[in-house]
Every structure is written in structure tokens, then in C-alpha cells.
C-alpha atoms as a PDB file:
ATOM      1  CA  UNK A   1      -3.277 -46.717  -0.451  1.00  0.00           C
ATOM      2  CA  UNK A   2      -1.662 -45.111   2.585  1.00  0.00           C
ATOM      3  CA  UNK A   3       0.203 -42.474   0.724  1.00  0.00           C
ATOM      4  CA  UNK A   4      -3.233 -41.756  -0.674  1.00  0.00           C
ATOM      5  CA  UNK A   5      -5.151 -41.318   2.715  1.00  0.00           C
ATOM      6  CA  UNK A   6      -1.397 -39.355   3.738  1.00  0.00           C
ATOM      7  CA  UNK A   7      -2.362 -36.929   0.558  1.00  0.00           C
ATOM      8  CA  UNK A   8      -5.696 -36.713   1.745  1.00  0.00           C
ATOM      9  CA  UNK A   9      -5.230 -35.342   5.326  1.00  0.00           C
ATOM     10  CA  UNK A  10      -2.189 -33.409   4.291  1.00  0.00           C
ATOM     11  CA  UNK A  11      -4.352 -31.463   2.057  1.00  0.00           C
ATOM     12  CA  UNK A  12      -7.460 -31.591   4.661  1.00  0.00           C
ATOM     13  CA  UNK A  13      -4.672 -29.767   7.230  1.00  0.00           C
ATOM     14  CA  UNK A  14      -3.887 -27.249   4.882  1.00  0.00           C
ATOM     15  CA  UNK A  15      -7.579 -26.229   4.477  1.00  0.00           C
ATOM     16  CA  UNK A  16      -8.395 -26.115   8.027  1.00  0.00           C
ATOM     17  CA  UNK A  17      -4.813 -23.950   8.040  1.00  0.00           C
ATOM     18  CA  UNK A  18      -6.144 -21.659   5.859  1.00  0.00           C
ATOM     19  CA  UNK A  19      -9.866 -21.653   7.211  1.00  0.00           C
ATOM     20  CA  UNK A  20      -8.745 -20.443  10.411  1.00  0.00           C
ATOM     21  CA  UNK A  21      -6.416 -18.180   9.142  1.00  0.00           C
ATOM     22  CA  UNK A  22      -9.709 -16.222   7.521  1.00  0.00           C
ATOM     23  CA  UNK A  23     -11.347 -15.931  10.590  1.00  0.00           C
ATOM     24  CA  UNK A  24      -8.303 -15.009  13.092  1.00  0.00           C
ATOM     25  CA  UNK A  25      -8.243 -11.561  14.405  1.00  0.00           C
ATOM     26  CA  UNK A  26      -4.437 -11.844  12.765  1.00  0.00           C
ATOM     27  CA  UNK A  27      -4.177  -8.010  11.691  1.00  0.00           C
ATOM     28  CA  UNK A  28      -2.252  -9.341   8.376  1.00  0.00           C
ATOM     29  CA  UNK A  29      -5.704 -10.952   7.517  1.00  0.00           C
ATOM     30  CA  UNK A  30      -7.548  -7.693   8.733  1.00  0.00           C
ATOM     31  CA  UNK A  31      -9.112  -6.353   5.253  1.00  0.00           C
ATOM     32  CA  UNK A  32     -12.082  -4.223   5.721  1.00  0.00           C
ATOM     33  CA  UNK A  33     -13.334  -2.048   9.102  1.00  0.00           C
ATOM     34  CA  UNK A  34     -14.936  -4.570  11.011  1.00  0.00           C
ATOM     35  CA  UNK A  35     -11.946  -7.456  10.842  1.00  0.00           C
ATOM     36  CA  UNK A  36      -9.837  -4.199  11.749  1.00  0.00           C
ATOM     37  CA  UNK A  37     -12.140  -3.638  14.956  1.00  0.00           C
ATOM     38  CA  UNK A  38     -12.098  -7.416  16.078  1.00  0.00           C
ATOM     39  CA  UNK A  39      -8.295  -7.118  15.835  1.00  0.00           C
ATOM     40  CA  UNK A  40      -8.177  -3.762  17.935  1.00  0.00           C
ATOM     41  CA  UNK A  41     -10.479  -4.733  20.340  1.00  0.00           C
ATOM     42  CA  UNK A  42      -8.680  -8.093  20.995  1.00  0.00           C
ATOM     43  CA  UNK A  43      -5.662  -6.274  21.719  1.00  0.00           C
ATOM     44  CA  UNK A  44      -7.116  -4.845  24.847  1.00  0.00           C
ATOM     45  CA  UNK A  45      -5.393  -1.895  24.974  1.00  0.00           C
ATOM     46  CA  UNK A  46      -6.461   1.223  27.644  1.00  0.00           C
ATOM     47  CA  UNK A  47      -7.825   4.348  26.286  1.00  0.00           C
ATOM     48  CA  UNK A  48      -4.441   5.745  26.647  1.00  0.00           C
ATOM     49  CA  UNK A  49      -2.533   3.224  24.644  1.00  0.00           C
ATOM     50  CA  UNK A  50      -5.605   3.691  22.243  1.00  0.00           C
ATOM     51  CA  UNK A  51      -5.071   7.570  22.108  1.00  0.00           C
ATOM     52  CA  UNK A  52      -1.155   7.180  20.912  1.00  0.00           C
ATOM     53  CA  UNK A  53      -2.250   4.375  18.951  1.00  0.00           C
ATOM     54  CA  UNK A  54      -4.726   6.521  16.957  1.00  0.00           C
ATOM     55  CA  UNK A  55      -2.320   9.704  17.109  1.00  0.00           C
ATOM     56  CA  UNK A  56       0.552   7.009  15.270  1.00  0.00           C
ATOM     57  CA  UNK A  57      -2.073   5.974  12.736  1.00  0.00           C
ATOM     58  CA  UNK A  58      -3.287   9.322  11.817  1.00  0.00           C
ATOM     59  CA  UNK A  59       0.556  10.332  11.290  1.00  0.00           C
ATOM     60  CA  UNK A  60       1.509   7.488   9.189  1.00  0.00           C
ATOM     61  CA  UNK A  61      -1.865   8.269   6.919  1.00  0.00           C
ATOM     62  CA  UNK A  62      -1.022  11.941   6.468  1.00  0.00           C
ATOM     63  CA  UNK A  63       2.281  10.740   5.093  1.00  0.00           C
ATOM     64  CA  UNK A  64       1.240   8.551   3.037  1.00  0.00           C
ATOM     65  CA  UNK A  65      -1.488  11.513   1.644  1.00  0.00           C
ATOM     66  CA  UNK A  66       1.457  13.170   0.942  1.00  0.00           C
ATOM     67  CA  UNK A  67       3.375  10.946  -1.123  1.00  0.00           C
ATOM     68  CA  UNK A  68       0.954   9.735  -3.235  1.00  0.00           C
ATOM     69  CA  UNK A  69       0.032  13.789  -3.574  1.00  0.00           C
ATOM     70  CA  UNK A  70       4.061  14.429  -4.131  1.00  0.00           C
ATOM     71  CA  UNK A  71       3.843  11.280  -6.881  1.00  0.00           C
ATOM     72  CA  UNK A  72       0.827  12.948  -8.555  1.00  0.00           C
ATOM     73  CA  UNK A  73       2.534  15.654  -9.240  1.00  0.00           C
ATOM     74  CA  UNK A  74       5.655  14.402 -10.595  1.00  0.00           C
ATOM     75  CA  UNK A  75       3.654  12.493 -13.187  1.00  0.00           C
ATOM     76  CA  UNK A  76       1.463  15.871 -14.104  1.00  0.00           C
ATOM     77  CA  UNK A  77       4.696  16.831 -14.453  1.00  0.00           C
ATOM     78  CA  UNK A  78       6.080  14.330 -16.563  1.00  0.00           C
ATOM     79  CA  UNK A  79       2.783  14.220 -19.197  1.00  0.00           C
ATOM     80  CA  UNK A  80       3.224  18.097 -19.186  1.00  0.00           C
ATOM     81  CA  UNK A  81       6.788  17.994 -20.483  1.00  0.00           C
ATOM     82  CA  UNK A  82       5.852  15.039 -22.926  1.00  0.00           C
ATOM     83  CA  UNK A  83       3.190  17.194 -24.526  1.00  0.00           C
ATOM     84  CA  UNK A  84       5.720  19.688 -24.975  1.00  0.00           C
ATOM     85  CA  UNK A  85       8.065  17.647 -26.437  1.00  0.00           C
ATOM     86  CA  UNK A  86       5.590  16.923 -29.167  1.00  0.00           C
ATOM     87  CA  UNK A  87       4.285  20.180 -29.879  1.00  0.00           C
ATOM     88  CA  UNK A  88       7.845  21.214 -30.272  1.00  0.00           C
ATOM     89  CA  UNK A  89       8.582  18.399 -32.067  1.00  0.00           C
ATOM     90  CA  UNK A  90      11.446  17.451 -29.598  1.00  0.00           C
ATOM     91  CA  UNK A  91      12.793  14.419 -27.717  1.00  0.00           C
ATOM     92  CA  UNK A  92      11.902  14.227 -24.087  1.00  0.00           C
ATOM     93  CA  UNK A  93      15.553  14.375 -23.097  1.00  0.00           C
ATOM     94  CA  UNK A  94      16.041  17.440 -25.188  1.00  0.00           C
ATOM     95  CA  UNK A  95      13.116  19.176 -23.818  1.00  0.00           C
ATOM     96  CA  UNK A  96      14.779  18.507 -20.122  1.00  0.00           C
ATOM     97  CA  UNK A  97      18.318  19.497 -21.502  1.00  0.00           C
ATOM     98  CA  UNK A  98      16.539  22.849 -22.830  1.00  0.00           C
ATOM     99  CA  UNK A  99      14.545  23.624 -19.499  1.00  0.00           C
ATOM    100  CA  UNK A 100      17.844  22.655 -17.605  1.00  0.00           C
ATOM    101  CA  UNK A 101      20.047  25.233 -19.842  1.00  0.00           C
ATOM    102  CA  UNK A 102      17.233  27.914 -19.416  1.00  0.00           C
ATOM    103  CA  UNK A 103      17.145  27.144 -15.553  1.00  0.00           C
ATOM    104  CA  UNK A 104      20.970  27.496 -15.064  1.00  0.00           C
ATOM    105  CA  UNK A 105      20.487  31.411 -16.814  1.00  0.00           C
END
């Protein structure tokens, strides 16, 4: 019976865990714009430390704009040598041995 009520409030803990993990102002738990401004505005942070904070942010989205842009195009690339290789009727490898000899005249 006591390894039963032990069970019990073992599991009961964890719940309560993971209840108050959902409403912390954690910023791993932070998934849409307003958990992201509860977590912000705990931090407390002046207008200065806001400023850099926004400047980091913006820099660390513009990269990340870029490689997904820079992966887009690789794989544009990719289907565009694919559909080459079957209109010529050629393996992909050969069709990137081909553009390689061409390249190196």
C-alpha cells in the first residue's frame, strides 16, 4: 500500500513539475510573442541593455535569413541538375562529372 501512495505522489510531483514549468517565464518554454515578452520584461534590463539586446537579435535573424536563402538555392540547384540528368538521359554523377569537365575548359 505504501509503495502505492509513494507512486502516487511521485507522479503528483512530476505534474506540478511540469505545470509550473508551462507557466515560468523560463525563455526555453517561451513559444509564441507574449511568453517571449513576460520573459524580456522579467529580465529587467535598461533601455540600453535592451538596445544591444535587440541589435544581437536582429543580427542573428539576418543570418539565419541567409542560410535558409543560401540552402534554397542549393536545392534549386540540385532539382535543376536532376531534371537534366533525365532529359539527357544521364546519371546525376555524370551530369556533375560533365559540368565539372566543361568548367575546368
Amino acid at each position: 500500500m505504501t509503495t502505492d501512495i509513494d507512486l502516487q505522489s511521485a507522479i503528483a510531483a512530476l505534474d506540478e513539475y511540469g505545470y509550473e514549468k508551462k507557466l515560468s517565464t523560463d525563455l526555453e518554454q517561451a513559444r509564441n510573442k507574449q511568453q517571449m515578452l513576460k520573459y524580456l520584461q522579467s529580465l529587467d534590463y535598461s533601455l540600453r541593455r535592451m538596445l544591444i539586446l535587440q541589435e544581437a537579435v536582429n543580427e542573428l535573424v539576418e543570418e539565419k535569413k541567409s542560410q535558409l536563402a543560401l540552402q534554397e538555392n542549393i536545392q534549386t540547384y540540385k532539382t535543376k541538375v536532376i531534371n537534366l540528368s533525365r532529359e539527357l538521359n544521364m546519371s546525376y554523377n555524370e551530369v556533375l562529372e560533365l559540368m565539372a569537365q566543361m568548367d575546368k575548359r
